[in-house]
N, C-alpha and C. Protein backbone atom coordinates (compact mmCIF):
# COMPACT_ATOMS: atom_id res chain seq x y z
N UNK A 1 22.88 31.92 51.28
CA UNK A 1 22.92 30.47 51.42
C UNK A 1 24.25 29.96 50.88
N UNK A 2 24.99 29.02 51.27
CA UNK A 2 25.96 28.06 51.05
C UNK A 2 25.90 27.27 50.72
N UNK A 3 26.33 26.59 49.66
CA UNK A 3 26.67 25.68 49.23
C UNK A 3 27.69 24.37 49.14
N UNK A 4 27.32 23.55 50.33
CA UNK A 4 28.44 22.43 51.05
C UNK A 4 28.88 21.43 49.88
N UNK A 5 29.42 21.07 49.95
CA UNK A 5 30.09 19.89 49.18
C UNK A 5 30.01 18.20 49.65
N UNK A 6 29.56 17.12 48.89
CA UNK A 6 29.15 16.15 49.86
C UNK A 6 29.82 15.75 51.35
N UNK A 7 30.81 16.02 51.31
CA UNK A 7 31.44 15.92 52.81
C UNK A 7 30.94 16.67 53.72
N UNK A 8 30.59 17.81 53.58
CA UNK A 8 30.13 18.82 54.47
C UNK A 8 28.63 18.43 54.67
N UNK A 9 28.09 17.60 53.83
CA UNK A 9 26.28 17.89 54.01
C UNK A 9 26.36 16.20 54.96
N UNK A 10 27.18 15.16 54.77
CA UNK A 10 27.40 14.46 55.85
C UNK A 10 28.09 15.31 56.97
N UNK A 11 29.10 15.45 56.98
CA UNK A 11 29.24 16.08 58.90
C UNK A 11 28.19 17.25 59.15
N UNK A 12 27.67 17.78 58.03
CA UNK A 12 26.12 18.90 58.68
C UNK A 12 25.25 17.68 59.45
N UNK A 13 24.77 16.70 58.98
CA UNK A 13 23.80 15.75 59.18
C UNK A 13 24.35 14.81 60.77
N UNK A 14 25.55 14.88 60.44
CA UNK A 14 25.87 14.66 62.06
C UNK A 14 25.96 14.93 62.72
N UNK A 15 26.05 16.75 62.73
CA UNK A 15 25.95 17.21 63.84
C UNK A 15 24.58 17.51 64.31
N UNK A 16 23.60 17.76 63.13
CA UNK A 16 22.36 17.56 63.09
C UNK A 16 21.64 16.07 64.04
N UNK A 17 22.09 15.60 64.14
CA UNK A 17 21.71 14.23 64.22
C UNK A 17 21.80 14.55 66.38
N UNK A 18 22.94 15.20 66.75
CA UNK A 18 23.48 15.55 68.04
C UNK A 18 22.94 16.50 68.49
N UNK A 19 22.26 17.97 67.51
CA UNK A 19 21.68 18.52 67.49
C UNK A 19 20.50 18.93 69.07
N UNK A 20 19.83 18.57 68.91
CA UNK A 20 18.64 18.69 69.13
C UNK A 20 17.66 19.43 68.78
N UNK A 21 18.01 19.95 67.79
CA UNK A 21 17.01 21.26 66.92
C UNK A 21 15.64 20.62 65.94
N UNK A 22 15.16 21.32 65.97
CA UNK A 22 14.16 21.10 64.35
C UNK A 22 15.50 21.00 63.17
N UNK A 23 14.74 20.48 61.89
CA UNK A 23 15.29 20.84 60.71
C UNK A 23 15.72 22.07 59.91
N UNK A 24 14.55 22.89 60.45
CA UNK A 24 14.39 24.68 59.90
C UNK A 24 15.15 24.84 60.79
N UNK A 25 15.11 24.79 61.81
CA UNK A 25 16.11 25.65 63.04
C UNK A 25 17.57 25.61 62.89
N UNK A 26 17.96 23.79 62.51
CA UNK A 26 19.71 23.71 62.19
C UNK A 26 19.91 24.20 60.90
N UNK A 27 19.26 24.51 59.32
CA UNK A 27 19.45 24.62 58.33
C UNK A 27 19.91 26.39 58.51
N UNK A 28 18.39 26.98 58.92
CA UNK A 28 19.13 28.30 59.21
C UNK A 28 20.10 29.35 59.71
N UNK A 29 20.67 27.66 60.70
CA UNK A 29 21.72 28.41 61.49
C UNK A 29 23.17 27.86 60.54
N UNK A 30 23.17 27.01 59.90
CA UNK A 30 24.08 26.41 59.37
C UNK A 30 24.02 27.47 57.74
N UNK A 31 22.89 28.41 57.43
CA UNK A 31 23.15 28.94 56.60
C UNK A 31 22.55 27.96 54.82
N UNK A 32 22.32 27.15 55.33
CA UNK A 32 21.80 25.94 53.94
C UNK A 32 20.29 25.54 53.72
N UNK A 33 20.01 25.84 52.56
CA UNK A 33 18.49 25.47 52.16
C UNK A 33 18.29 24.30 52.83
N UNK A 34 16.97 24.33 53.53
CA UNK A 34 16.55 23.35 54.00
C UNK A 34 16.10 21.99 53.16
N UNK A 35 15.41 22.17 52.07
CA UNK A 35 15.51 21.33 51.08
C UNK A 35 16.48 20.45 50.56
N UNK A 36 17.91 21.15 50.43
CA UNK A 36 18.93 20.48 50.43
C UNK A 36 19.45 19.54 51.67
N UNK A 37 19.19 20.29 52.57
CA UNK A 37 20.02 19.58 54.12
C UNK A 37 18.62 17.52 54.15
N UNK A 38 17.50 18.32 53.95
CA UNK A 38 16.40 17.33 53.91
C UNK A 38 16.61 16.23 52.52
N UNK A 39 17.27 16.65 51.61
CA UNK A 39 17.76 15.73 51.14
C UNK A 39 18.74 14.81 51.11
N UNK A 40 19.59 15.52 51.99
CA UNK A 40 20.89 14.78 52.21
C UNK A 40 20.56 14.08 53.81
N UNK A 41 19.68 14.13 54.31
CA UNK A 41 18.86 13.70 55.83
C UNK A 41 18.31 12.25 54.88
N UNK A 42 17.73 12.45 53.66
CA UNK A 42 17.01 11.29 53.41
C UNK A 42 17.98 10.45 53.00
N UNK A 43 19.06 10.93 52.16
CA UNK A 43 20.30 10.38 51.10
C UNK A 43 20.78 9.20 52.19
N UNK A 44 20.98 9.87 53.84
CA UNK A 44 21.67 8.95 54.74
C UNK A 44 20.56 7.89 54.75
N UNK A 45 19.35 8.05 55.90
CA UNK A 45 18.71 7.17 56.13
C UNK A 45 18.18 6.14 54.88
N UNK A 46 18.40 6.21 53.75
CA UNK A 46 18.75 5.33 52.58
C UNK A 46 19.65 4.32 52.65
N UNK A 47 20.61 4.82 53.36
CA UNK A 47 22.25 4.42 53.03
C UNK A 47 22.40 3.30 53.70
N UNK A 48 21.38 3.90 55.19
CA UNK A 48 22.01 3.10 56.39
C UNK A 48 20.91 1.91 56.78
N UNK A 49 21.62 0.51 56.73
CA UNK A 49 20.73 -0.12 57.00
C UNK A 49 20.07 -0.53 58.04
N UNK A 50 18.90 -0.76 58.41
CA UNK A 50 18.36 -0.67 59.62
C UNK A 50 18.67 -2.63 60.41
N UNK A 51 19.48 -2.46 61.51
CA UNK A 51 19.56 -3.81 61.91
C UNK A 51 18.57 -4.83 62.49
N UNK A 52 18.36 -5.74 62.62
CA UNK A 52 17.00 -6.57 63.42
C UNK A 52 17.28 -6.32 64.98
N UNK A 53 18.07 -6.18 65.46
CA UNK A 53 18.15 -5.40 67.08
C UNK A 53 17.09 -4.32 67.32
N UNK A 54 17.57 -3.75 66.23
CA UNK A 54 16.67 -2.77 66.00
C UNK A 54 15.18 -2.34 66.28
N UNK A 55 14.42 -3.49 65.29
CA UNK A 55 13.13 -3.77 64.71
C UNK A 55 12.54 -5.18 65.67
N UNK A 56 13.56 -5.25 66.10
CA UNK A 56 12.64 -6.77 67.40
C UNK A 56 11.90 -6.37 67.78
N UNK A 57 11.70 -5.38 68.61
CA UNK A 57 10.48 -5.04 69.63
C UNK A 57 9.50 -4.39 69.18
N UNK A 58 9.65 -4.22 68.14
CA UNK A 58 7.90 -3.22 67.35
C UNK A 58 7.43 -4.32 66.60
N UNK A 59 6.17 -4.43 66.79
CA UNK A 59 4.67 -5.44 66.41
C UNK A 59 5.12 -5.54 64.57
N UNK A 60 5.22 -6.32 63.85
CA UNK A 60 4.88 -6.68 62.43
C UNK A 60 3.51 -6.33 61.96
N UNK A 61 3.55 -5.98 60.47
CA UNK A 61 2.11 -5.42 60.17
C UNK A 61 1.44 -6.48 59.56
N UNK A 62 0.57 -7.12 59.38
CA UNK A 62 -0.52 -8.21 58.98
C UNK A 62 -1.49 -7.99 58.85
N UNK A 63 -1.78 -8.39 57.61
CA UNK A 63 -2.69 -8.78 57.56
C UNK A 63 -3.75 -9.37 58.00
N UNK A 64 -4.91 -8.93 58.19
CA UNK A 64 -6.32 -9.38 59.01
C UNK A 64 -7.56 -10.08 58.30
N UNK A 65 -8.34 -10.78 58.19
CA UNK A 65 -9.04 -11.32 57.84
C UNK A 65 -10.71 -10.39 57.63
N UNK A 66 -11.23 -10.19 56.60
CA UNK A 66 -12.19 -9.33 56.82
C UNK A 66 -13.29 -10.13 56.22
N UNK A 67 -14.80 -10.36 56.64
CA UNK A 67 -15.84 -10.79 56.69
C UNK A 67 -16.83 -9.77 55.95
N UNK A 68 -17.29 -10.00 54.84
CA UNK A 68 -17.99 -9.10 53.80
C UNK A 68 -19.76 -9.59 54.11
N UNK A 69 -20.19 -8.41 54.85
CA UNK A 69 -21.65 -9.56 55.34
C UNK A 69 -22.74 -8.38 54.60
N UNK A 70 -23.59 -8.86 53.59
CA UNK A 70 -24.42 -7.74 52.86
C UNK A 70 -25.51 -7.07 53.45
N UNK A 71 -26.01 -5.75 53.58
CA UNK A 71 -26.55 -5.25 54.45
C UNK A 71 -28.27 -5.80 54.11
N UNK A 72 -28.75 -5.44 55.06
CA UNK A 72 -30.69 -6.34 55.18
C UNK A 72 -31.24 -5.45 54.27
């Protein structure tokens, strides 16, 4: 196993990203604990903020009204 340096675990994650592999599949070929690569997968999607273009078209979650009726 190898040990990338933060520059390298961003351009791993981008090419990852172009990929089309599983996670296990690019880690092993790239030679890097998957644990690590999956942390630096989460480190980005942290980073990056998600825009409202984005998030327009998927339903909001709400709250529903629930009716507590005691059984006979």
């Amino acid at each position: 196993m190898r040990r990338p340096n933060p520059d390298e675990w961003k351009q791993l994650v981008e090419e990852f990203e172009a990929s089309g592999l599983t996670q296990k599949e690019f880690a092993d070929r790239q030679q890097v604990s998957l644990g690590g690569f999956q942390y630096w997968l989460y480190k980005k999607s942290r980073a990056t903020p998600v825009r409202r273009s984005e998030t327009a078209g998927r339903p909001r979650a709400a709250f529903l009204p629930v009716e507590v009726v005691a059984s006979p």
